[in-house]
N, C-alpha and C. Protein backbone atom coordinates (compact mmCIF):
# COMPACT_ATOMS: atom_id res chain seq x y z
N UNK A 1 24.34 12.31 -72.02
CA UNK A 1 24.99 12.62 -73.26
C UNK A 1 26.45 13.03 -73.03
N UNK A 2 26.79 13.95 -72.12
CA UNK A 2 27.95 14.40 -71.59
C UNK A 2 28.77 12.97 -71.35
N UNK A 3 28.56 12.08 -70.65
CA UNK A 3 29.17 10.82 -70.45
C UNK A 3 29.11 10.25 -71.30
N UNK A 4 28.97 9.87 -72.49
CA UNK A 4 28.79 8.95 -73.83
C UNK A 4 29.89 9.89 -74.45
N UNK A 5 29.61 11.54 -74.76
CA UNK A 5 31.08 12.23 -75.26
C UNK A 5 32.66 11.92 -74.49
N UNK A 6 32.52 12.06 -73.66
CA UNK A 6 33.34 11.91 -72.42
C UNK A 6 34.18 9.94 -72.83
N UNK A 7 33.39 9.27 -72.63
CA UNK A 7 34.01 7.66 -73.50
C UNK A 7 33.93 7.96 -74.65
N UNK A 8 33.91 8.56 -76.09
CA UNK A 8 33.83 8.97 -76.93
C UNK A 8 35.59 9.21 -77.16
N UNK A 9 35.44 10.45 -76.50
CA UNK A 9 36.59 11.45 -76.75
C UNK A 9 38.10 10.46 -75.98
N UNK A 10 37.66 9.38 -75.07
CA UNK A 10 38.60 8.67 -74.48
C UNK A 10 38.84 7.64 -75.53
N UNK A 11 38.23 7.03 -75.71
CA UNK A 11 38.66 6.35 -77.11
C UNK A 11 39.12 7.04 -78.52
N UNK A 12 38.72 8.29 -78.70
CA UNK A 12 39.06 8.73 -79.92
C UNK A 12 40.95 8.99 -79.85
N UNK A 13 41.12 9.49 -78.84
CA UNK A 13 42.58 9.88 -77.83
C UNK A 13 43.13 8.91 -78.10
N UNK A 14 43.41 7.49 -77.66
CA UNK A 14 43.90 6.04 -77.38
C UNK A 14 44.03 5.51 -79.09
N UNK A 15 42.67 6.48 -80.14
CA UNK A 15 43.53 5.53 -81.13
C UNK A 15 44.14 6.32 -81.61
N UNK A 16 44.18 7.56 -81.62
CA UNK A 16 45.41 8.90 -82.06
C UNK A 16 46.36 8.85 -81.45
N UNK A 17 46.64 8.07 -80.37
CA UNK A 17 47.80 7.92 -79.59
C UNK A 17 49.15 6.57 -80.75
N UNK A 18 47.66 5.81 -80.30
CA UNK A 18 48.29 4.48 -81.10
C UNK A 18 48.93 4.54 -82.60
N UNK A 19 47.97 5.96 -83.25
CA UNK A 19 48.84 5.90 -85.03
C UNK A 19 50.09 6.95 -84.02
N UNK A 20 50.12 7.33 -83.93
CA UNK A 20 51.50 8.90 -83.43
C UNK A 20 52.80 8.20 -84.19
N UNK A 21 53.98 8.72 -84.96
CA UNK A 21 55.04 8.20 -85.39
C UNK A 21 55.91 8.31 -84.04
N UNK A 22 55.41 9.36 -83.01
CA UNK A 22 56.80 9.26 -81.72
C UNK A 22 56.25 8.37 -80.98
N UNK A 23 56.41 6.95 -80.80
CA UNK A 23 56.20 6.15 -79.98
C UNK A 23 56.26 6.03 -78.74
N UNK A 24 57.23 6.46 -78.33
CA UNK A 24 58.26 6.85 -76.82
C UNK A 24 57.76 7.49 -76.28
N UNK A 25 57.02 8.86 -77.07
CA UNK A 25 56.06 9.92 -76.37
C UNK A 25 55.12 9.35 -76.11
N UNK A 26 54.18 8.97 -77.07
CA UNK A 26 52.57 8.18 -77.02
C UNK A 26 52.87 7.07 -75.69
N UNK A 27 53.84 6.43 -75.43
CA UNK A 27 53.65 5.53 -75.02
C UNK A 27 52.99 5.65 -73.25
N UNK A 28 54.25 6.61 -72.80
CA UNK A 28 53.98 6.98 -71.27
C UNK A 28 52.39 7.83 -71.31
N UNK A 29 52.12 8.45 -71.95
CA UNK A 29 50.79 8.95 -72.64
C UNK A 29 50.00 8.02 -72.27
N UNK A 30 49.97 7.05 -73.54
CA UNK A 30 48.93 5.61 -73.11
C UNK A 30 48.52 5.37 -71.98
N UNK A 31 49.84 4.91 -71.65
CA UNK A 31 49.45 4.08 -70.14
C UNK A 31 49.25 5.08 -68.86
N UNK A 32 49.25 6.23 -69.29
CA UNK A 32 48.82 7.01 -68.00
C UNK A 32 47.22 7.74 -68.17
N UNK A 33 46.47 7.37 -69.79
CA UNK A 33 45.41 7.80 -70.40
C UNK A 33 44.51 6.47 -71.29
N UNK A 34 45.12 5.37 -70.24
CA UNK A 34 44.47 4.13 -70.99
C UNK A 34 43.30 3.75 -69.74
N UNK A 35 41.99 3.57 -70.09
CA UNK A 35 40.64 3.68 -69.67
C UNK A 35 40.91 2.41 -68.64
N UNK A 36 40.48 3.03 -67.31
CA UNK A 36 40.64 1.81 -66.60
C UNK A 36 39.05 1.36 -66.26
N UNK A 37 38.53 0.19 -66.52
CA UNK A 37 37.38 -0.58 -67.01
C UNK A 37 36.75 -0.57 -65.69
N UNK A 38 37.07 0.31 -64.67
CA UNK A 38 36.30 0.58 -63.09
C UNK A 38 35.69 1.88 -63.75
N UNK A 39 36.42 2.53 -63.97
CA UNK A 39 35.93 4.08 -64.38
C UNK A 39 34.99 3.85 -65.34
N UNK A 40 34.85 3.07 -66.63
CA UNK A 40 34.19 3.11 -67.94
C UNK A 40 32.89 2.77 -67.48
N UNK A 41 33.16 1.71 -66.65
CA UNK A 41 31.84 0.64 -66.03
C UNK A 41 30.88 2.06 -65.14
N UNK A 42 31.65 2.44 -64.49
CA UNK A 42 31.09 4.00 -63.52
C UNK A 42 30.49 4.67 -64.55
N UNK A 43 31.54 5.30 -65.58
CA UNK A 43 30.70 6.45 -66.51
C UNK A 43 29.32 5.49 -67.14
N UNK A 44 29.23 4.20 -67.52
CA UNK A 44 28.38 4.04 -67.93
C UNK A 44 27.05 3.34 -67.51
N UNK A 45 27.24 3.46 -65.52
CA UNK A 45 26.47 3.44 -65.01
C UNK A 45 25.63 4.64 -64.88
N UNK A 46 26.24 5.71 -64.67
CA UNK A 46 25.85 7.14 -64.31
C UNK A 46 25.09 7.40 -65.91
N UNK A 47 25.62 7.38 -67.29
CA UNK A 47 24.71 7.64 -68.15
C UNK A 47 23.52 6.81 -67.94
N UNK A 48 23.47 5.31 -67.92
CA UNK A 48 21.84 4.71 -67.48
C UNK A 48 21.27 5.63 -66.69
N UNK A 49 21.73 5.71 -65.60
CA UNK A 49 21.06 6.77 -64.67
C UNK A 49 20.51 7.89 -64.86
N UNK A 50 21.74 8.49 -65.38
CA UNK A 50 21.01 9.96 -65.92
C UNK A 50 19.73 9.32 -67.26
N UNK A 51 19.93 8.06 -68.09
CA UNK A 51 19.15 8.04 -69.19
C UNK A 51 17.38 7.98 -68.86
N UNK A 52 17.59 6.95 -67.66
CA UNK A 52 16.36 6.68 -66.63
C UNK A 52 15.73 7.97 -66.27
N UNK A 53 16.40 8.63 -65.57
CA UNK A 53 16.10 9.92 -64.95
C UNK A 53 15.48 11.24 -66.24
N UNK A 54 15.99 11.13 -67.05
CA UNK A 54 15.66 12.23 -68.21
C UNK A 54 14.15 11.15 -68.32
N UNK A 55 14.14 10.15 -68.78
CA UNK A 55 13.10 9.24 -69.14
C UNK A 55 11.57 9.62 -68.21
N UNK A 56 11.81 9.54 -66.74
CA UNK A 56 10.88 9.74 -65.95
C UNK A 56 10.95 10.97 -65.62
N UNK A 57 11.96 12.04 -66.01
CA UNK A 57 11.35 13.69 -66.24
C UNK A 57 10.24 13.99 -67.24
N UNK A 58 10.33 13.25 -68.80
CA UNK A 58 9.63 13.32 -69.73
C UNK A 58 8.17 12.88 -69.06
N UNK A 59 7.86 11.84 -68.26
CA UNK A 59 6.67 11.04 -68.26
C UNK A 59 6.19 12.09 -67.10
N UNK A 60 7.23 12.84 -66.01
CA UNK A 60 6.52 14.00 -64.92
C UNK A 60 6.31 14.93 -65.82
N UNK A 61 6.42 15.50 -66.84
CA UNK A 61 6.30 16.90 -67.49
C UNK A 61 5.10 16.81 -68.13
N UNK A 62 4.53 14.85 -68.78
CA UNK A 62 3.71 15.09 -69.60
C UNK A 62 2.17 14.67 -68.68
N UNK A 63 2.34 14.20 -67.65
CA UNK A 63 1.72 14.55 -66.37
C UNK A 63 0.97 15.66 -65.82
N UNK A 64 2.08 16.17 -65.67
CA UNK A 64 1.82 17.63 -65.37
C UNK A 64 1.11 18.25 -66.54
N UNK A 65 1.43 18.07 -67.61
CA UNK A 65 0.53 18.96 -68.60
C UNK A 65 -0.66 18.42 -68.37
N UNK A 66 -0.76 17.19 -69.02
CA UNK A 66 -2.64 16.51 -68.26
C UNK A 66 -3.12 16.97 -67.37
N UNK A 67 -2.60 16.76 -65.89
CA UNK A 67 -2.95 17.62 -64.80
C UNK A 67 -3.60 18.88 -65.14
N UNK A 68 -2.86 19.44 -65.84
CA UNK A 68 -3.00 21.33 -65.94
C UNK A 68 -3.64 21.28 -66.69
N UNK A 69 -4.17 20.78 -67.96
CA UNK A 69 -5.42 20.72 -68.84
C UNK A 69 -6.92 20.74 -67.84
N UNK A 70 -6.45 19.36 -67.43
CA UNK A 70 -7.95 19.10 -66.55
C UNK A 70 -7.92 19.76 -65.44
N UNK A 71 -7.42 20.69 -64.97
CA UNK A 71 -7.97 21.60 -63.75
C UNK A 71 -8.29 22.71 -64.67
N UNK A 72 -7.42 23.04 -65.73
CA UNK A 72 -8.31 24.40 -66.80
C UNK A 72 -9.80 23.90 -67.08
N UNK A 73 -10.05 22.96 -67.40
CA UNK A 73 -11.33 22.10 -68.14
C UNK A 73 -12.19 21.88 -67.30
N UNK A 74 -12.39 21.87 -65.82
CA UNK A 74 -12.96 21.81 -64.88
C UNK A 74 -13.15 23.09 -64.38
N UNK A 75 -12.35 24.08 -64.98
CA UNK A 75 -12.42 25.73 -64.31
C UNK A 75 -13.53 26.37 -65.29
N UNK A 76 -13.66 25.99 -66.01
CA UNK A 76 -14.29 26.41 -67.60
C UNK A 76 -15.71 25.19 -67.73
N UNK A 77 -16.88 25.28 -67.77
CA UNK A 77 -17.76 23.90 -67.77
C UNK A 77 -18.70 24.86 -67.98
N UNK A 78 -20.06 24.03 -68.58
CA UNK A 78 -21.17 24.53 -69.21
C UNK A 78 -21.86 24.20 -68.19
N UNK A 79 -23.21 24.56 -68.14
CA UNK A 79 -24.40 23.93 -67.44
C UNK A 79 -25.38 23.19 -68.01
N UNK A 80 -26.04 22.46 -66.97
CA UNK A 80 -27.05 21.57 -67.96
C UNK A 80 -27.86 21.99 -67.75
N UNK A 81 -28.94 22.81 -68.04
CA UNK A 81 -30.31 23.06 -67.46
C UNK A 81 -31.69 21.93 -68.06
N UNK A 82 -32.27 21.83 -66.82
CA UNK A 82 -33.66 20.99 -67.46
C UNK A 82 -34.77 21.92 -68.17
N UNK A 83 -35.74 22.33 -69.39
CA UNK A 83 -36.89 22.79 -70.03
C UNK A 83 -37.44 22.75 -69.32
N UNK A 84 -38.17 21.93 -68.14
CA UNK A 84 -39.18 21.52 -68.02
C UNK A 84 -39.76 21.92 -66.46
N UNK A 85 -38.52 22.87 -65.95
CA UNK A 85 -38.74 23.39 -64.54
C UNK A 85 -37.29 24.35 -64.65
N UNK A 86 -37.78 24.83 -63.50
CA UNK A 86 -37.27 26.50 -63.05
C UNK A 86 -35.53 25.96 -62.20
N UNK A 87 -35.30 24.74 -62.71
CA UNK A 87 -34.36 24.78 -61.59
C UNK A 87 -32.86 25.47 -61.83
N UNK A 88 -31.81 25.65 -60.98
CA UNK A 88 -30.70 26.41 -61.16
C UNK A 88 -29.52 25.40 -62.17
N UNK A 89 -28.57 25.92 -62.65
CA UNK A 89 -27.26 25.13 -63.18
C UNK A 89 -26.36 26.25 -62.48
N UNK A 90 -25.06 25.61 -63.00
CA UNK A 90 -23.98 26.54 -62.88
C UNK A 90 -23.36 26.55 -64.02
N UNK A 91 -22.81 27.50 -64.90
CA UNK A 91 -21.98 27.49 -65.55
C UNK A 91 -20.51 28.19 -65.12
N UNK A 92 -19.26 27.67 -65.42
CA UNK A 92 -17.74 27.80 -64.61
C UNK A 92 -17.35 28.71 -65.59
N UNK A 93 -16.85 29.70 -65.56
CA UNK A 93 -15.65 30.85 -66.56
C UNK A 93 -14.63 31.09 -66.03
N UNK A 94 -13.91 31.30 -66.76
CA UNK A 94 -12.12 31.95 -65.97
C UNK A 94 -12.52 32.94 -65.15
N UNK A 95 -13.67 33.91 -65.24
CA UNK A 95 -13.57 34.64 -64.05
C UNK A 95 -14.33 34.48 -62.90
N UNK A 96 -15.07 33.33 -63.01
CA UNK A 96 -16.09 32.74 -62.00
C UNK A 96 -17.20 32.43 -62.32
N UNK A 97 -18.17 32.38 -61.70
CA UNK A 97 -19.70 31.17 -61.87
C UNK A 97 -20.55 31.79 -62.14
N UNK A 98 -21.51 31.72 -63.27
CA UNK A 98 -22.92 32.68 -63.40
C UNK A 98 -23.75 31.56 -63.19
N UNK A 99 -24.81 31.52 -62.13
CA UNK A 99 -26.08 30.99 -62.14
C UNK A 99 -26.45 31.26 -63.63
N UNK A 100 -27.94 30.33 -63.52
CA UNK A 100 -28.26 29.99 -65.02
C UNK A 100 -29.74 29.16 -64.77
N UNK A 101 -31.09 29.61 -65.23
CA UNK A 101 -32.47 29.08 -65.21
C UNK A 101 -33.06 29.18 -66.31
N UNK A 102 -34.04 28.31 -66.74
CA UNK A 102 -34.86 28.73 -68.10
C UNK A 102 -36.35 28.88 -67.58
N UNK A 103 -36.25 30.28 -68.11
CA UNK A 103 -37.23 31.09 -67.52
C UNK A 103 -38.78 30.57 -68.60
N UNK A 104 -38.20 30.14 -69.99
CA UNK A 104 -39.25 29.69 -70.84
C UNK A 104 -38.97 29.02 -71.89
N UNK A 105 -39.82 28.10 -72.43
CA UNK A 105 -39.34 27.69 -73.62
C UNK A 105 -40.81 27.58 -74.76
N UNK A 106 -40.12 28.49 -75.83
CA UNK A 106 -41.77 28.48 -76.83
C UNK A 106 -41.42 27.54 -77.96
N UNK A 107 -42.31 27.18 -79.12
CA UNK A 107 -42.16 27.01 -80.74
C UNK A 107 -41.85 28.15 -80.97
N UNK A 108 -41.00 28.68 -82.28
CA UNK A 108 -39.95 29.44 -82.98
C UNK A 108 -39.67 28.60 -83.87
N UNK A 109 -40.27 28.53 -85.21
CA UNK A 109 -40.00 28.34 -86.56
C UNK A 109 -39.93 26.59 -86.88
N UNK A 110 -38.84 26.33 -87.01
CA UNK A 110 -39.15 24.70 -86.58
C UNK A 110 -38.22 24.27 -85.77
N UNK A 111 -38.10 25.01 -84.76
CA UNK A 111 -37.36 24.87 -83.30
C UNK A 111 -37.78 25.47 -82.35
N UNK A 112 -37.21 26.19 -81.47
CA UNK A 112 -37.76 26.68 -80.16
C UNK A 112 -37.06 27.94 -79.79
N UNK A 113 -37.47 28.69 -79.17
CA UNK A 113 -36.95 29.74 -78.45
C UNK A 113 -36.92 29.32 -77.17
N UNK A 114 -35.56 29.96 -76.49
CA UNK A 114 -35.59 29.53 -75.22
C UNK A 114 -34.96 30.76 -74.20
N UNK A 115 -35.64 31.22 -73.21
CA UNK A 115 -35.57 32.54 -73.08
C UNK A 115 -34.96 31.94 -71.20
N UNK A 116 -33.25 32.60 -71.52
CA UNK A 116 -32.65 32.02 -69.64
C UNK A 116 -32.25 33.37 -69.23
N UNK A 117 -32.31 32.95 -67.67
CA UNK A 117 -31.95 34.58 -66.56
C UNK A 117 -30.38 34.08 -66.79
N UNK A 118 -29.49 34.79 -67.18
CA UNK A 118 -28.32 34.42 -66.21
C UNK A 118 -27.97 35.66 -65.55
N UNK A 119 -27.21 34.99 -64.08
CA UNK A 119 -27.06 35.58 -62.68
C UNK A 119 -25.52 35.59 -62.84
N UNK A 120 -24.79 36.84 -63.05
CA UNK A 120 -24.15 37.48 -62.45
C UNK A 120 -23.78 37.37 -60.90
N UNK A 121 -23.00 36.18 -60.56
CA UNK A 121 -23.05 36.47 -59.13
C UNK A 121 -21.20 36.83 -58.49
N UNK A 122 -20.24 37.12 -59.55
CA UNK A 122 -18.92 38.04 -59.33
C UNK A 122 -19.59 39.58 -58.55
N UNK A 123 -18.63 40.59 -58.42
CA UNK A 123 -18.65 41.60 -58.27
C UNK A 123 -18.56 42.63 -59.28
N UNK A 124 -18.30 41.77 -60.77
CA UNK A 124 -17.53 42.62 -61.60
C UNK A 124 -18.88 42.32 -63.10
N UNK A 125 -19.00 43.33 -63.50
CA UNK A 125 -19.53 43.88 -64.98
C UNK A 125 -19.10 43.30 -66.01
N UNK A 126 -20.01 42.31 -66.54
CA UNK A 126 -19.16 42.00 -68.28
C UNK A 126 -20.12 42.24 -69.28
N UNK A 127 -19.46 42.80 -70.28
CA UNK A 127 -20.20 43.29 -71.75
C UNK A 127 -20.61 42.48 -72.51
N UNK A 128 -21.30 41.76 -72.43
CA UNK A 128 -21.68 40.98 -73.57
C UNK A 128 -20.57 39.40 -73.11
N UNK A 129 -21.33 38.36 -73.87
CA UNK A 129 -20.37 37.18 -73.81
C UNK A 129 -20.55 35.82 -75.15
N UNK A 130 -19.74 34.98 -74.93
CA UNK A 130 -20.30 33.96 -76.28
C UNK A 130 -20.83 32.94 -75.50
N UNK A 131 -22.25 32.47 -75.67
CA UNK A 131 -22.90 31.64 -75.55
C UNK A 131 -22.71 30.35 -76.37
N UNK A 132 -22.40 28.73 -75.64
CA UNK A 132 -22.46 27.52 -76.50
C UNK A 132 -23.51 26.90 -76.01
N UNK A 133 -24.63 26.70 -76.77
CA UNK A 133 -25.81 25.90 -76.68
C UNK A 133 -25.95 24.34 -77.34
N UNK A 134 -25.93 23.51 -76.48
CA UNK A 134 -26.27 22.51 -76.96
C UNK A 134 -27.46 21.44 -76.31
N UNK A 135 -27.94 20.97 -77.42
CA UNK A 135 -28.69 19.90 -77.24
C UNK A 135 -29.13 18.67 -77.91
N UNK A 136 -29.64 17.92 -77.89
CA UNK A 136 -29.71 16.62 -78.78
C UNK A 136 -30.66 16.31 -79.22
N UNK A 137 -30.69 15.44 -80.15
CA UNK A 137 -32.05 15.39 -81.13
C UNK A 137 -32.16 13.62 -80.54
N UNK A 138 -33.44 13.83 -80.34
CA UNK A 138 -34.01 12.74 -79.09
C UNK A 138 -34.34 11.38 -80.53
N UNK A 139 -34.54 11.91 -81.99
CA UNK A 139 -34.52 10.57 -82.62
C UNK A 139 -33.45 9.84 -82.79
N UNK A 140 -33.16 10.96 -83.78
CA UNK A 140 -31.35 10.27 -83.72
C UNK A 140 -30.09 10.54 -82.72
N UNK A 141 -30.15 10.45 -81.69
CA UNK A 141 -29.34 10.77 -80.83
C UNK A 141 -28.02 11.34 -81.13
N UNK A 142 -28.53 12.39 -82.37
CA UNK A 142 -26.96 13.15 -82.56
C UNK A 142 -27.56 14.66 -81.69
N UNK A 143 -25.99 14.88 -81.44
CA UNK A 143 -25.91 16.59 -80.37
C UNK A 143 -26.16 17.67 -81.86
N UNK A 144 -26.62 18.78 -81.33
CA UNK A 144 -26.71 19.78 -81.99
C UNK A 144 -25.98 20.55 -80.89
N UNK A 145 -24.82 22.12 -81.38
CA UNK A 145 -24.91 22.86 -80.68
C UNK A 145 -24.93 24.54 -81.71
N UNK A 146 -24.70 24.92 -80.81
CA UNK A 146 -24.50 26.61 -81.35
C UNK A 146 -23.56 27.90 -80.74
N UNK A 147 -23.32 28.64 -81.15
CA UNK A 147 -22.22 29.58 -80.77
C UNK A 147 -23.70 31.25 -80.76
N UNK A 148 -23.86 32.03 -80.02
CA UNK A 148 -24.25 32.43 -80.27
C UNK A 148 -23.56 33.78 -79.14
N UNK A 149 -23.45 35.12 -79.97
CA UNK A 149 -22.82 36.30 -79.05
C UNK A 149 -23.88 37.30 -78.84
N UNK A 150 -23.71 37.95 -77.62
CA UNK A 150 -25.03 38.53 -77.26
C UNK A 150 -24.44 39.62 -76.32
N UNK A 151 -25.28 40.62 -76.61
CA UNK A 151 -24.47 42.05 -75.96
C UNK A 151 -24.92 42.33 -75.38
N UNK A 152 -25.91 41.09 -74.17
CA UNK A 152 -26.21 41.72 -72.93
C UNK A 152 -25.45 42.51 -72.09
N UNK A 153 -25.18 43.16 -70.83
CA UNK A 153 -24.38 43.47 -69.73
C UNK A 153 -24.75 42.84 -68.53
N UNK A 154 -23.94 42.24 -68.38
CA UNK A 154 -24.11 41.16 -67.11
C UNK A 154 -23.58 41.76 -65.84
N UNK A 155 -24.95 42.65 -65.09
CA UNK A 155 -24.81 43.42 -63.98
C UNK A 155 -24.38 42.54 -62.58
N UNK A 156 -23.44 42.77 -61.61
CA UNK A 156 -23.21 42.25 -60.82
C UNK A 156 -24.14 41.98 -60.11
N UNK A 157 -23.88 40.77 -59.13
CA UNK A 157 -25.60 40.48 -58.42
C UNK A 157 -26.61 40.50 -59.25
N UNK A 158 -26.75 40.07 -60.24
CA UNK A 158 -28.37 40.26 -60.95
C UNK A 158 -28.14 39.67 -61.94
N UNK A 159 -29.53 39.16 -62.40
CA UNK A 159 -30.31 38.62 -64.00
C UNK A 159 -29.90 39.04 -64.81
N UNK A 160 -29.62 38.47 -65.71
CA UNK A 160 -30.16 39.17 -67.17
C UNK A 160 -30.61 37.98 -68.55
N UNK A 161 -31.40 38.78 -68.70
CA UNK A 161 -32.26 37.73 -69.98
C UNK A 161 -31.46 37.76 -71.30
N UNK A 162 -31.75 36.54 -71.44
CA UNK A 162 -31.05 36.15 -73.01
C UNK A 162 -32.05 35.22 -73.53
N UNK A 163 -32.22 35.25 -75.13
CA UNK A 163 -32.89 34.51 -75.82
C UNK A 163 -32.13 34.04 -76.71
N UNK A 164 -32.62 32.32 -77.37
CA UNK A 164 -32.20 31.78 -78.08
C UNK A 164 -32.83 31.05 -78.43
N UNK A 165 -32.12 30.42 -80.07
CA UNK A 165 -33.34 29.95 -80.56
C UNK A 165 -32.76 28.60 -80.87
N UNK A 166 -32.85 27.36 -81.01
CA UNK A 166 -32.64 26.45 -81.07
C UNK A 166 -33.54 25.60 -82.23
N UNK A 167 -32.97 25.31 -83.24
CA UNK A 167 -33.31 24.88 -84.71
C UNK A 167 -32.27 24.27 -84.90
N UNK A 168 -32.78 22.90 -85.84
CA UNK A 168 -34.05 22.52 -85.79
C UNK A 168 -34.31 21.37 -84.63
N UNK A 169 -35.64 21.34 -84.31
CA UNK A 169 -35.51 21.09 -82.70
C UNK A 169 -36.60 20.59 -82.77
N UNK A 170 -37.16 19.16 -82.20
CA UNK A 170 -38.69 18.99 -81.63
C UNK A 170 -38.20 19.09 -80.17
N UNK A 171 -40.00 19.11 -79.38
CA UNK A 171 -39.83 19.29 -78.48
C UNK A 171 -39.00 18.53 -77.41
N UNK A 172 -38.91 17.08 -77.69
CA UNK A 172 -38.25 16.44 -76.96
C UNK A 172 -37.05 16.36 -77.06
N UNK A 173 -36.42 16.85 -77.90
CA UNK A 173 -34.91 17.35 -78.01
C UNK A 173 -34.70 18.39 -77.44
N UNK A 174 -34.99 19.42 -76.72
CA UNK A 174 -34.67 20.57 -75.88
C UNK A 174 -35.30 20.09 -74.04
N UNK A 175 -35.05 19.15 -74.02
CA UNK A 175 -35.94 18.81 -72.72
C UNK A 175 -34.55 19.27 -71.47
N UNK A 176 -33.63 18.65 -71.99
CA UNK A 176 -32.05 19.15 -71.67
C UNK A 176 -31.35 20.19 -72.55
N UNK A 177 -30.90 21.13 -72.19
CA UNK A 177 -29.59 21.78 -72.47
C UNK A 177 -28.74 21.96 -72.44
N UNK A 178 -27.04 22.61 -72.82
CA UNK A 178 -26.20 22.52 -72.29
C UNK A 178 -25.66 24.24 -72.28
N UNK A 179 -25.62 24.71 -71.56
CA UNK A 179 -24.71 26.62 -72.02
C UNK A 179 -23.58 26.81 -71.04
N UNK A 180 -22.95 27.10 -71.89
CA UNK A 180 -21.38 27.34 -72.24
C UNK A 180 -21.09 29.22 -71.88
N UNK A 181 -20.49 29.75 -70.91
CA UNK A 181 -20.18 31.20 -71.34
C UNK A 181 -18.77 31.44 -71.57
N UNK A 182 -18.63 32.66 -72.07
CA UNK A 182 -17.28 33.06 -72.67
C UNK A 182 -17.34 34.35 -72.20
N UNK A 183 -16.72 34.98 -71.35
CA UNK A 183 -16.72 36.48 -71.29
C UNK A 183 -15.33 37.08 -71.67
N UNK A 184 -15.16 38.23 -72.18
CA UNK A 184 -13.85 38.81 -72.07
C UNK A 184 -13.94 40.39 -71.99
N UNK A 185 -14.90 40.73 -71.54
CA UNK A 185 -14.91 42.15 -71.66
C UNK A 185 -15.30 42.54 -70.09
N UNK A 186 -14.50 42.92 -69.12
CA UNK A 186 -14.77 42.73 -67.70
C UNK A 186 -14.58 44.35 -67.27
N UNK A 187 -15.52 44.76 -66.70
CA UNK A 187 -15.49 46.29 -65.85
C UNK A 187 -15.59 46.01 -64.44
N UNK A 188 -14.47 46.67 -63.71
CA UNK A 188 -14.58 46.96 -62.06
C UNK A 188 -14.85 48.35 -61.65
N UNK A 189 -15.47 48.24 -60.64
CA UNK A 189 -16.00 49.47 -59.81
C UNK A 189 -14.52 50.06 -59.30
């Protein structure tokens, strides 16, 4: 931009020179401030350059933001747990990883209760957290999920039980799950 003002302001000069009523003055003026077409050709190589260069700053910046999304989005992830056995997930939080098992799953109304340990395995105490539950309805293959907040205390090193209820639900729609944590209330020793 600086170089586009810069030939700008050189031409604006050359034609204020050219109206001037003192001729005699303007003249040695002119020709010592008349654009020599090595220089113009230069300045308006260097603006491409710089135009290029701003161009592929824009495309590194918006890069970098993608980048930095998807390492947040990969820091942050739900778990999948299976109904149908005891096995482990992980779920990812900004402050680190809680194991995650389903300890049971009953009928509850015309859905299910589903009763998981989660493991605390930081060093640090959190009060309560927001739970995202999801799962899918095995006819119509649409997702169901849920937000649900729960004021367990999630003791370092250790379990703690949470229940939920998942409506409306047949059984073969809870065969998979998905949970999501949210903590923000963190105590250190």
């Amino acid at each position: 931009m600086m170089a586009r003002g810069l030939v700008c302001n050189c031409a604006l000069l050359l034609n204020l020179l050219a109206c001037s009523p003192d001729r005699s003055a303007t003249s040695s003026i002119a020709k010592s401030a008349s654009p020599d077409p090595n220089l113009l050709q230069n300045i308006s190589d260097r603006l491409n350059a710089l135009e290029k260069q701003s161009a592929a700053n824009e495309l590194l910046d918006t890069y970098r933001g993608e980048r930095i999304q998807m390492l947040w989005d990969a820091q942050e992830s739900a778990a999948l747990l299976t109904t149908e056995s005891n096995s482990y997930a992980v779920a990812r939080t900004s402050f680190g990883p809680f194991v995650l098992v389903c300890r049971s799953v009953t009928p509850y109304l015309d859905g299910f209760k589903v009763k998981l340990a989660i493991g605390n395995i930081t060093s640090a105490t959190f009060n309560g957290a927001k739970l995202k539950i999801g799962w899918a309805l095995a006819s119509t293959a649409e997702s169901k999920s849920r937000e649900v907040e729960v004021t367990t205390v999630f003791y370092p090193g250790a379990y703690s039980q949470v229940e939920v209820v998942l409506t409306p639900a047949k059984s073969q729609d809870v065969k998979i799950v998905s949970v999501g944590i949210t903590v923000n209330v963190i105590t250190l020793r």
